[in-house]
Each structure stands twice: as C-alpha cells, then as structure tokens.
N, C-alpha and C. Protein backbone atom coordinates (compact mmCIF):
# COMPACT_ATOMS: atom_id res chain seq x y z
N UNK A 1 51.24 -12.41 43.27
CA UNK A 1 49.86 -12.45 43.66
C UNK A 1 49.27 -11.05 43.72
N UNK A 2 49.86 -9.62 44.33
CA UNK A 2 49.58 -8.64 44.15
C UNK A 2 49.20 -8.03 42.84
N UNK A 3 50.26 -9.21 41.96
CA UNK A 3 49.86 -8.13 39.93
C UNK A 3 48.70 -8.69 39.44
N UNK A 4 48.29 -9.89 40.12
CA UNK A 4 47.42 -10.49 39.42
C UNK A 4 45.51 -9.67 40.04
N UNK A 5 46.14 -9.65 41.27
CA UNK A 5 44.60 -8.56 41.79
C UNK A 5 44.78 -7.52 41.04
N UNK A 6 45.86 -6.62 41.30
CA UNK A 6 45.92 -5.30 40.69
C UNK A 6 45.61 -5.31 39.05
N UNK A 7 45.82 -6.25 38.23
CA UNK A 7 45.20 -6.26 36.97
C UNK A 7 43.73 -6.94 36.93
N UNK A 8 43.56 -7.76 38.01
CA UNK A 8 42.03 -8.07 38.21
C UNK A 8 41.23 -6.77 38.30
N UNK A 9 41.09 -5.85 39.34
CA UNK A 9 40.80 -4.47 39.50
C UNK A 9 41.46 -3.67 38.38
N UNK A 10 42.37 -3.62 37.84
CA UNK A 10 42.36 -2.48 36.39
C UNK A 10 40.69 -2.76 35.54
N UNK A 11 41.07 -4.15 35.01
CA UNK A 11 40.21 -4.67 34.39
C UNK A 11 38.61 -4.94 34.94
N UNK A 12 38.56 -5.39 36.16
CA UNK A 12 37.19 -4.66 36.17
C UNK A 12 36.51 -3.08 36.31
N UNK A 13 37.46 -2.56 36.69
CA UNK A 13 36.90 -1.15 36.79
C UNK A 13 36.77 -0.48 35.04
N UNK A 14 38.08 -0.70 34.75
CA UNK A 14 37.79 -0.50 33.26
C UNK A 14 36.42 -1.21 32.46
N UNK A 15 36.17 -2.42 32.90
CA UNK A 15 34.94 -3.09 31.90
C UNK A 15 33.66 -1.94 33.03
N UNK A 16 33.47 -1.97 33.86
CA UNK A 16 32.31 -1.10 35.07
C UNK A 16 32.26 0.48 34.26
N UNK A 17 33.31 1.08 33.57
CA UNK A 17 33.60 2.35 33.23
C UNK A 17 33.06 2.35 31.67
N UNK A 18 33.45 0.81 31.09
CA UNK A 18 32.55 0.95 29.78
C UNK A 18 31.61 0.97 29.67
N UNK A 19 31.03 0.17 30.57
CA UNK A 19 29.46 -0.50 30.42
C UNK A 19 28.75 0.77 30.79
N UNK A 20 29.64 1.82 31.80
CA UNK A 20 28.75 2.97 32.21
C UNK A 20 28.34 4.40 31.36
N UNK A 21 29.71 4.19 30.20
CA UNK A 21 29.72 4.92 28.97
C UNK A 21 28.71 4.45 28.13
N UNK A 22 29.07 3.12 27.94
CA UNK A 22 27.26 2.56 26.75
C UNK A 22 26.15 3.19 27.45
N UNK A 23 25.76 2.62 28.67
CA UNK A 23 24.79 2.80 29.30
C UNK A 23 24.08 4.53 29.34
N UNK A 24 25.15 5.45 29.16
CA UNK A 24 24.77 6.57 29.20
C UNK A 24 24.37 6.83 27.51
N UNK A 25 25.60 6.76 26.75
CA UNK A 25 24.99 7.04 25.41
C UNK A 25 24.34 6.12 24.25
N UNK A 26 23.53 5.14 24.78
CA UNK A 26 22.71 4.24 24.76
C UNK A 26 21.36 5.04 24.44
N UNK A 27 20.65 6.21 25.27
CA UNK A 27 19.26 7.00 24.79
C UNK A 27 19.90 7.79 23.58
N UNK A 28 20.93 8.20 23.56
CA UNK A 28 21.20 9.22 22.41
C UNK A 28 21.16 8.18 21.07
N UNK A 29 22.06 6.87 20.93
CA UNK A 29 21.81 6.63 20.33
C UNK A 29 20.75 5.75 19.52
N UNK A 30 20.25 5.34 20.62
CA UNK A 30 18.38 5.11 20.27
C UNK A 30 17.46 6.05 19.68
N UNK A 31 17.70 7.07 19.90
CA UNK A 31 17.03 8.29 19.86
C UNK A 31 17.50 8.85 17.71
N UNK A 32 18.32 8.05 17.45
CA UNK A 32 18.56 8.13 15.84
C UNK A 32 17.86 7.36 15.21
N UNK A 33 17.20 6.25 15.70
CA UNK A 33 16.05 5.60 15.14
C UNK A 33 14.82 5.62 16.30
N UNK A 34 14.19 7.27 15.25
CA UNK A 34 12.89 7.11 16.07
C UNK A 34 11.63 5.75 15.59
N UNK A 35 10.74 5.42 16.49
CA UNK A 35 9.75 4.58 16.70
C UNK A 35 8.51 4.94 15.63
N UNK A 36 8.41 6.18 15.52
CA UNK A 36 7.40 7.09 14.35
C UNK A 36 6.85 6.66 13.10
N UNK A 37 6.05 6.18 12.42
CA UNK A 37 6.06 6.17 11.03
C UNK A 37 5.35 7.54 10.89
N UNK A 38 5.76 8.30 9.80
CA UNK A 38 4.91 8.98 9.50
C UNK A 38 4.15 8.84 8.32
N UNK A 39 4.04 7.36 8.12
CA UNK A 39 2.85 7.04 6.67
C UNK A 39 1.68 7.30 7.20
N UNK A 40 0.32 7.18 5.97
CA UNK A 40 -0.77 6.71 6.39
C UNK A 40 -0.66 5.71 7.02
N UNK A 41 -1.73 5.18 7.71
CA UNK A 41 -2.45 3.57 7.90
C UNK A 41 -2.68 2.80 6.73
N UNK A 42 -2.35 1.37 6.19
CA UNK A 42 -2.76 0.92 5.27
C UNK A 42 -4.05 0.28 5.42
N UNK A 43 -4.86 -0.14 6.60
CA UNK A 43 -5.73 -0.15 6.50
C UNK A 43 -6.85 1.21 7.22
N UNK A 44 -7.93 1.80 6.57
CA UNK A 44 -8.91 2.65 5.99
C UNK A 44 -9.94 2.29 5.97
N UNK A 45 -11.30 3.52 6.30
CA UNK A 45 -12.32 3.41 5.75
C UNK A 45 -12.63 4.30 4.97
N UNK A 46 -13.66 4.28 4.03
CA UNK A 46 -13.65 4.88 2.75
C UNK A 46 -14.81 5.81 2.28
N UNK A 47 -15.69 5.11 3.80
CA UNK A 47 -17.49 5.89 3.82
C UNK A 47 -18.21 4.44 3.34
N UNK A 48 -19.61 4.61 3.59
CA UNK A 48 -20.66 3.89 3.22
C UNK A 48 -21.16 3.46 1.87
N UNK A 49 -21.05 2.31 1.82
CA UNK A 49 -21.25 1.82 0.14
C UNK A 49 -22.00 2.62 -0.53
N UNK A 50 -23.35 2.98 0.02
CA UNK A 50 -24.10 4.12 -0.54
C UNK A 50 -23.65 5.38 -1.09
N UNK A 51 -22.45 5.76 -0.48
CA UNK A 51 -22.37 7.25 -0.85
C UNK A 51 -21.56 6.93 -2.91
N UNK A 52 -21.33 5.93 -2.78
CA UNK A 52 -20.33 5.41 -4.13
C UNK A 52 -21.43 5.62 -5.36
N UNK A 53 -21.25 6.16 -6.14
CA UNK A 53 -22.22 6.19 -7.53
C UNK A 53 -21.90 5.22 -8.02
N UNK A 54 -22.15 4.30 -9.40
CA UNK A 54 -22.15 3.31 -10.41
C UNK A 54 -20.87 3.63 -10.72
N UNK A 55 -19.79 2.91 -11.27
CA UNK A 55 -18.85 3.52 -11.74
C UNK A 55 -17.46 3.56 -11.02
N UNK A 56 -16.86 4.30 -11.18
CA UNK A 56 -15.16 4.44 -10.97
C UNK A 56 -15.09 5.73 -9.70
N UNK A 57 -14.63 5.57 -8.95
CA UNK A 57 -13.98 6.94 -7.74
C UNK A 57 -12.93 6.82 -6.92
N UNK A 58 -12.40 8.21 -7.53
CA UNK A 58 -10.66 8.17 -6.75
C UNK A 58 -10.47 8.81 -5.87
N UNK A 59 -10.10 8.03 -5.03
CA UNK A 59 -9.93 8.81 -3.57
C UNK A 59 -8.25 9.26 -3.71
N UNK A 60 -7.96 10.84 -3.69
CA UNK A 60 -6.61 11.59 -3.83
C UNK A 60 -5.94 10.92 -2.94
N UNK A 61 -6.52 11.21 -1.59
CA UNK A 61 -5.20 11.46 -1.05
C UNK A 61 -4.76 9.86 -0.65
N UNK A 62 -5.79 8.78 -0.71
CA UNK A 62 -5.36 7.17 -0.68
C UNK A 62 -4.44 6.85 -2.01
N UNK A 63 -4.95 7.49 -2.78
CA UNK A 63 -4.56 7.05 -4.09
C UNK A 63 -5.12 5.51 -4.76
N UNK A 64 -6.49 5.59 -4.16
CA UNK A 64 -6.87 3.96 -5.15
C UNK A 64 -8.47 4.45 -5.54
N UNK A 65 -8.70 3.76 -6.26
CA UNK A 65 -9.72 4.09 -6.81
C UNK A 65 -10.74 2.56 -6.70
N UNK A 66 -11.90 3.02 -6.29
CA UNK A 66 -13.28 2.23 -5.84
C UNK A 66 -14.06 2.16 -7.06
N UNK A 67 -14.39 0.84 -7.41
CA UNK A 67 -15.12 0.67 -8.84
C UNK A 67 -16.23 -0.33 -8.17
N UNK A 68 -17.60 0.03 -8.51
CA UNK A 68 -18.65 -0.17 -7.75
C UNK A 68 -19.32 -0.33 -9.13
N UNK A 69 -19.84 -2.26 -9.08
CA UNK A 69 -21.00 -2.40 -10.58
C UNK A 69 -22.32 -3.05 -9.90
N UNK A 70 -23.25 -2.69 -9.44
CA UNK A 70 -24.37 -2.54 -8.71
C UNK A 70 -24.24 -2.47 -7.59
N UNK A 71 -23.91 -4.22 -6.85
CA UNK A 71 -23.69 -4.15 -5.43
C UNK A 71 -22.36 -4.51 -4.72
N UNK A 72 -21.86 -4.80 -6.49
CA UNK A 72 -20.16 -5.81 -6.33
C UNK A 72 -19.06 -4.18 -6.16
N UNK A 73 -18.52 -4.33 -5.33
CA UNK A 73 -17.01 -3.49 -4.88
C UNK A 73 -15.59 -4.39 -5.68
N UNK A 74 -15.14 -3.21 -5.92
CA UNK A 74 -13.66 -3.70 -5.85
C UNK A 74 -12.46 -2.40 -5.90
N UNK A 75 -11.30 -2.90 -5.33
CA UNK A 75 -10.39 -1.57 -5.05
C UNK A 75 -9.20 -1.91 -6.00
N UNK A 76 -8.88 -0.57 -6.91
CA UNK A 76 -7.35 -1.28 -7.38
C UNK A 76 -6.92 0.32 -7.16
N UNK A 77 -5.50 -0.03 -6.77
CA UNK A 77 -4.33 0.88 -6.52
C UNK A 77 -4.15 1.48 -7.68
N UNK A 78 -4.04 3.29 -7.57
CA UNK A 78 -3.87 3.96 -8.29
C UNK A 78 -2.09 4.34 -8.56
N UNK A 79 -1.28 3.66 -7.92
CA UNK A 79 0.30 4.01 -7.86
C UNK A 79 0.64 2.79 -8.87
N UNK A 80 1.16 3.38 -10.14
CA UNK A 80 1.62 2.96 -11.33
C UNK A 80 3.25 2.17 -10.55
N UNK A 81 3.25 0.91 -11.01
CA UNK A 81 4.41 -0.15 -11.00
C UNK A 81 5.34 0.11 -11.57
N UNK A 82 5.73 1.00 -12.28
CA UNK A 82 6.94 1.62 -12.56
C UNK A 82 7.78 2.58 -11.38
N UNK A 83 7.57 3.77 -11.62
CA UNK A 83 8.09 4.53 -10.56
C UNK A 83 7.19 4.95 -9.45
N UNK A 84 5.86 4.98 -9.20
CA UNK A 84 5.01 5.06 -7.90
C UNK A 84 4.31 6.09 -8.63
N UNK A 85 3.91 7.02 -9.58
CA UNK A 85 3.38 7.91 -10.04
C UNK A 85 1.99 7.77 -9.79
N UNK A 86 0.87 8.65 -9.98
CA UNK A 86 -0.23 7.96 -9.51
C UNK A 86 -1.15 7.96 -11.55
N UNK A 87 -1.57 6.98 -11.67
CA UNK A 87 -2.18 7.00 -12.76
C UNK A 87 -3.22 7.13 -12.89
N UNK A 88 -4.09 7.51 -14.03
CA UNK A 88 -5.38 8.54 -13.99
C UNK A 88 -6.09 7.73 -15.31
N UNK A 89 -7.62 7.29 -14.41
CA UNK A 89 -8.33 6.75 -15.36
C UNK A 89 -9.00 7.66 -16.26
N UNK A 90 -9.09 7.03 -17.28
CA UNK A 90 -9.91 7.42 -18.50
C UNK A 90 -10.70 6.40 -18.94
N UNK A 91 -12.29 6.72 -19.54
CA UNK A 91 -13.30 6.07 -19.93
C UNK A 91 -13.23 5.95 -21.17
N UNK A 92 -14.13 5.06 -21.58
CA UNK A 92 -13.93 4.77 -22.94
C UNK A 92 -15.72 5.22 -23.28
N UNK A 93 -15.68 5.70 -24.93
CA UNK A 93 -16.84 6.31 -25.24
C UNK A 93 -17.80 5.25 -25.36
N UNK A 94 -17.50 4.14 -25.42
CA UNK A 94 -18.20 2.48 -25.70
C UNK A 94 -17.05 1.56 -25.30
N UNK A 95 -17.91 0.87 -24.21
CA UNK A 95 -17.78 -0.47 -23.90
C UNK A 95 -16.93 -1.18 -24.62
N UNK A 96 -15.47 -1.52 -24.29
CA UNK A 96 -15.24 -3.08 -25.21
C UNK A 96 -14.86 -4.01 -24.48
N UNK A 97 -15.18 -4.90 -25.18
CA UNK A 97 -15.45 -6.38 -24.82
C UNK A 97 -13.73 -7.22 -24.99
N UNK A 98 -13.08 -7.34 -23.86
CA UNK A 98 -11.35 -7.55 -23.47
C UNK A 98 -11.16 -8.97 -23.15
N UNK A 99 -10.30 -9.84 -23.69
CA UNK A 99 -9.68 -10.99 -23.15
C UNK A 99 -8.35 -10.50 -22.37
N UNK A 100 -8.27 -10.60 -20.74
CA UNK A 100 -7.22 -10.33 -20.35
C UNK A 100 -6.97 -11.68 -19.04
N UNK A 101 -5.75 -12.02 -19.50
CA UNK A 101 -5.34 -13.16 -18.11
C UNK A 101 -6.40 -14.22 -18.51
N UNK A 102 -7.14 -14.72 -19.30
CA UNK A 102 -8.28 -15.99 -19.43
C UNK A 102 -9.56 -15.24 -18.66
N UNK A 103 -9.65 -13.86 -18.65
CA UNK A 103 -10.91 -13.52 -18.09
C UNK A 103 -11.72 -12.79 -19.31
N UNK A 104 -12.67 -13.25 -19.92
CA UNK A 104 -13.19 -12.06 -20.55
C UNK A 104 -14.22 -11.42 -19.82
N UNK A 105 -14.34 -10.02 -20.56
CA UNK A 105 -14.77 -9.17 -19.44
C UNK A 105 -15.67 -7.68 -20.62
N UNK A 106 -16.53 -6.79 -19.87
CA UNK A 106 -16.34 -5.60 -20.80
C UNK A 106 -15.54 -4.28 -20.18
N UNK A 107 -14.92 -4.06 -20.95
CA UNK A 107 -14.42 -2.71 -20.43
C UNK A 107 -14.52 -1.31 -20.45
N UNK A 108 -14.97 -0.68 -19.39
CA UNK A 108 -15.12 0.51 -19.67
C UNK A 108 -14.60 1.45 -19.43
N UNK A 109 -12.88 1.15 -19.28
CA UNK A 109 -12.19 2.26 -19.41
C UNK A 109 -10.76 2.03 -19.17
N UNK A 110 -9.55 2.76 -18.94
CA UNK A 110 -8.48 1.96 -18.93
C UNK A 110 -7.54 3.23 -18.23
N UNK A 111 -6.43 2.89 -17.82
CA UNK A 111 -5.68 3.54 -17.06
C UNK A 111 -4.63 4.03 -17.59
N UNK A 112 -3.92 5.14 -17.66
CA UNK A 112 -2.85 5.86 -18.10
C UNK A 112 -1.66 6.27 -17.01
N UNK A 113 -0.14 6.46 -17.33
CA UNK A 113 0.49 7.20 -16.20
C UNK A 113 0.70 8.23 -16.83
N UNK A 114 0.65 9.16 -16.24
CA UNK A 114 1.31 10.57 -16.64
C UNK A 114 2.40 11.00 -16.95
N UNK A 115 3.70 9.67 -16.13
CA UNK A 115 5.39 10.02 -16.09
C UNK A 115 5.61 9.75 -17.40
N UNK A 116 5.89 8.68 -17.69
CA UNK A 116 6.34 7.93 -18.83
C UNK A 116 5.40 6.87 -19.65
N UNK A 117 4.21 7.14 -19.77
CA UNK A 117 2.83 6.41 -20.76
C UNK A 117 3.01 4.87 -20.43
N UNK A 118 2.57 4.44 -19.23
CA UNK A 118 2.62 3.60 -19.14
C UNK A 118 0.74 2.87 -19.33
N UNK A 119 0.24 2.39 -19.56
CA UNK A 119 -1.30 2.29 -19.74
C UNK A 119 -1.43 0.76 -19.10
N UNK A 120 -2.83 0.57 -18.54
CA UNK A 120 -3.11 -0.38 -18.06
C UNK A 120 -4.23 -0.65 -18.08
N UNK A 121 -4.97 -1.78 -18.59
CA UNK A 121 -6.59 -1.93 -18.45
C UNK A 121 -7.12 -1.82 -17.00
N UNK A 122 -8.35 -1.53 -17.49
CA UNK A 122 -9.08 -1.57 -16.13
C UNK A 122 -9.30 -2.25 -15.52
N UNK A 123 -8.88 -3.09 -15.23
CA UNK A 123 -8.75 -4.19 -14.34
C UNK A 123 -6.97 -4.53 -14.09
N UNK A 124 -6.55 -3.72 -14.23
CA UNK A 124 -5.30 -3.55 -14.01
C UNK A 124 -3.93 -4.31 -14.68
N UNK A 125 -4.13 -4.94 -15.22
CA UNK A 125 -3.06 -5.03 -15.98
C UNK A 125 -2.56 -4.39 -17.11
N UNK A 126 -1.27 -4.37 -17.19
CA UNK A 126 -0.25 -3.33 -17.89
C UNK A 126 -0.09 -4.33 -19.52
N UNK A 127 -0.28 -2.68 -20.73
CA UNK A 127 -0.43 -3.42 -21.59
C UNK A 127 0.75 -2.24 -22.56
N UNK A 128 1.41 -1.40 -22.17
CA UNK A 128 1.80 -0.27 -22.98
C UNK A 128 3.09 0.23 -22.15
N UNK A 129 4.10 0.83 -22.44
CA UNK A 129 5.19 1.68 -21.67
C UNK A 129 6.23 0.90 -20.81
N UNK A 130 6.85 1.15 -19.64
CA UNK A 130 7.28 0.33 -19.38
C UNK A 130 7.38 0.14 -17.97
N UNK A 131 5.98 0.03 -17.20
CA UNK A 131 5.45 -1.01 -16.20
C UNK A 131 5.86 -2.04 -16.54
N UNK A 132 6.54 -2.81 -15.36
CA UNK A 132 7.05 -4.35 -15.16
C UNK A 132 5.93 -4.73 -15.00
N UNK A 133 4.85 -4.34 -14.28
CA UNK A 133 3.82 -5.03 -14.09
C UNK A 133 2.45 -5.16 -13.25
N UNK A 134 1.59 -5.31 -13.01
CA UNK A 134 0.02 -5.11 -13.33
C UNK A 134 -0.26 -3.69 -12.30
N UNK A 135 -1.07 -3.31 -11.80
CA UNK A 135 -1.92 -2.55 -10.77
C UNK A 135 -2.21 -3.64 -9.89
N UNK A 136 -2.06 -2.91 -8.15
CA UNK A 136 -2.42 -4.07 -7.32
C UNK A 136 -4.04 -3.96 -7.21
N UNK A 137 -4.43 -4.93 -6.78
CA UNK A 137 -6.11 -4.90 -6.07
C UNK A 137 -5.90 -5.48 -4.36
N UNK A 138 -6.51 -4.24 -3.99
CA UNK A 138 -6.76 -4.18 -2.55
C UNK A 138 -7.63 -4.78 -1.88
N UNK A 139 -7.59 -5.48 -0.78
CA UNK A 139 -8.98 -6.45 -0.27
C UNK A 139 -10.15 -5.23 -0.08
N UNK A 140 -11.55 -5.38 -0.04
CA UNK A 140 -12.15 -4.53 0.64
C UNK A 140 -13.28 -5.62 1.78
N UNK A 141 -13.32 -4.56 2.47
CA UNK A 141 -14.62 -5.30 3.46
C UNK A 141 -15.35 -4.44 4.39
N UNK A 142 -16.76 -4.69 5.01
CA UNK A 142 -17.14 -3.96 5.58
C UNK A 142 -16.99 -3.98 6.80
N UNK A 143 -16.77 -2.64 7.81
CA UNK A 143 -16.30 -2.39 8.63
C UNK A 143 -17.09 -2.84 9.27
N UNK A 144 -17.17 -3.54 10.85
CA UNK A 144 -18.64 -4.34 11.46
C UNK A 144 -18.83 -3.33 12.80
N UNK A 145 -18.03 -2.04 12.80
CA UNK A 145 -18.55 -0.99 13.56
C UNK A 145 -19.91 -0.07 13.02
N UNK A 146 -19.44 0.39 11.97
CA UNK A 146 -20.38 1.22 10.98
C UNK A 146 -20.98 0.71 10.23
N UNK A 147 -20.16 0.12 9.06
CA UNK A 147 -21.00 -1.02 8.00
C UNK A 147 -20.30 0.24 6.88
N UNK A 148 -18.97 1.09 7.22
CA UNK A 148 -18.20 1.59 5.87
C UNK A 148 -17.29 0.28 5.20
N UNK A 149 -17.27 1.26 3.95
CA UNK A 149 -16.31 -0.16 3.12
C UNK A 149 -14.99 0.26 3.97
N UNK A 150 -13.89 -0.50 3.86
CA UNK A 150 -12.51 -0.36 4.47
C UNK A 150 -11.78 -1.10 3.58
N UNK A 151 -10.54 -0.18 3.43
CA UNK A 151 -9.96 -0.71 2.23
C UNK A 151 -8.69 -1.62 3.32
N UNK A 152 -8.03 -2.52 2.80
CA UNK A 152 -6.86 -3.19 3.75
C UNK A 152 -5.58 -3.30 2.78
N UNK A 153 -4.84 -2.21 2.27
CA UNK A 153 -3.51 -2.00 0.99
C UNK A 153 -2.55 -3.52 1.95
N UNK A 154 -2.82 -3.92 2.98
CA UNK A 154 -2.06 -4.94 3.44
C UNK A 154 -1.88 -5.88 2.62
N UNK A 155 -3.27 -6.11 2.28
CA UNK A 155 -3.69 -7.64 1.64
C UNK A 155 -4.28 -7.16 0.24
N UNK A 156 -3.08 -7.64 -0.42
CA UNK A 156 -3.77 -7.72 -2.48
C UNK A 156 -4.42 -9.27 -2.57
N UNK A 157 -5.62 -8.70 -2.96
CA UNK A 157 -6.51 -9.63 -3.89
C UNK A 157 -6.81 -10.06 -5.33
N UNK A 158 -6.92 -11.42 -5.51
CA UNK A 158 -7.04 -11.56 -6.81
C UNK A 158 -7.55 -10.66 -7.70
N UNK A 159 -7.47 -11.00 -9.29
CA UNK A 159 -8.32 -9.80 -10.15
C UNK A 159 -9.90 -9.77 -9.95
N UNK A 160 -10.06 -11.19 -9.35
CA UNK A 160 -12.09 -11.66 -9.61
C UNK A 160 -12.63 -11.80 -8.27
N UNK A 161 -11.60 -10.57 -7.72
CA UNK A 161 -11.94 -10.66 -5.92
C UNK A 161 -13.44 -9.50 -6.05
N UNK A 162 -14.21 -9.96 -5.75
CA UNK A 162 -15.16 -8.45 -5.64
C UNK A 162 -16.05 -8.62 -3.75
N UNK A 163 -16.41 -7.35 -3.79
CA UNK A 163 -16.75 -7.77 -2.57
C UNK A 163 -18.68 -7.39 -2.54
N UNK A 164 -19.73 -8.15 -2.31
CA UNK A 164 -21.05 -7.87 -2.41
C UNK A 164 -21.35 -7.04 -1.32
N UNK A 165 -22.60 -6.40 -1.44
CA UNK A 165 -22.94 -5.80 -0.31
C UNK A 165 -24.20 -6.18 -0.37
C-alpha cells in the first residue's frame, strides 16, 4: 500500500512538473507564429469615380487596373496566372472587334507579361505563352462612406460584371 501512494505521488508530481514546463514554454513557442500579416488589405479604395479618365488606369502599387467606358467600371487584376508577374497593357492603334468566351465585344487593347510573353485580351483572357489561365476580375463598388470606388480582390467577378455609377 505504501508503493502504490509513493508511485501515485512520483507520478503526479512528475505530470504537475510537465504541465509546468509546457505552461512556461508555451509564450515562446507561440511567439514563432506571429498573429501579423504583413500584406496589403484586399479590400481598398481607389478615389472617386470622377477622378478616372475614359479608358484604362493602373494603380502600381495594387497592381489592377480600372477600365472605366462612360459610367460602367470594371477591375481586372494586373498579376499574370503564370508566375504572379505583373502584366502591362498595351493599346491597340484601332479598335477590333473580338469573339471571346461567346461574348463579342470591341477591343481596345490587350495585355502582355514581361517574364515569359504570356498575352491576354482585354478582358482578360489568356490567348499566347504559357498562362494556365485567364486574368481575375475584381468586384468593385461604391464605398457608402465617401461614394469612392473600392475594389474587394476577395470576391472575383464574372467577365460582364460592370459596375454603373
């Protein structure tokens, strides 16, 4: 009856002595996965529909580019589907007139990567190099503090998503 306490007490003091070892290096090792992101925010505002000219604008440091055709918005991601590179539009000297996905459309300009030539219409799908596949489109909407556009990289939207103002 004495061995059986005396290993009762080994054994709890020993389990009291572990739990007090976790318990101590428990912050240290929490402390190897900090809480931090240091990304952007994926959702953004972008400024006031007004400040946008007719046309195509790339915001650097988001990396997407705002294509504005009177009052209709739309956002497509400038990070090429291959390796993340950022790809760089180019215009076309005349308008052409594109069947892409069952949409026809006119186009006025089309997208290039810089790494490895990957090309993509303007409306984002990949037609050249070797992108697996399309450019995303970003939701947009207006912010109901200010009334800026806000881009949301959370949520991809269809190709015939546009947003009115």
């Amino acid at each position: 009856m004495d061995d059986s306490r005396r290993s009762f007490l080994t054994r709890a003091t020993q389990g009291l002595l572990g739990f007090g070892f976790l318990a101590g290096i428990w912050p240290y090792l929490r402390s190897l996965f900090p809480n931090v992101l240091y990304e952007p925010p994926l959702r953004f505002k972008v400024g006031a529909p007004a400040q946008y000219a007719e046309g195509v604008t790339f915001l650097d440091d988001r990396r997407v580019y705002i294509f504005r055709e009177g009052n209709a918005f739309h956002c497509v991601s400038g990070v090429c589907s291959h390796l993340g590179c950022t790809v760089k539009y180019s215009p076309f000297r005349q308008v052409k007139e594109l069947t892409v996905r069952d949409l026809s459309y006119s186009s006025k300009g089309e997208f290039h990567c810089p790494c490895h030539g990957s090309k993509f219409y303007d409306e984002g799908t990949n037609y050249a190099g070797p992108a697996p596949g399309p450019l995303k489109w970003h939701n947009l909407e207006i912010s109901p503090e200010d009334g800026q556009l806000m881009v949301n990289m959370r949520k991809d939207v269809n190709r015939d998503f546009r947003l009115v103002v």
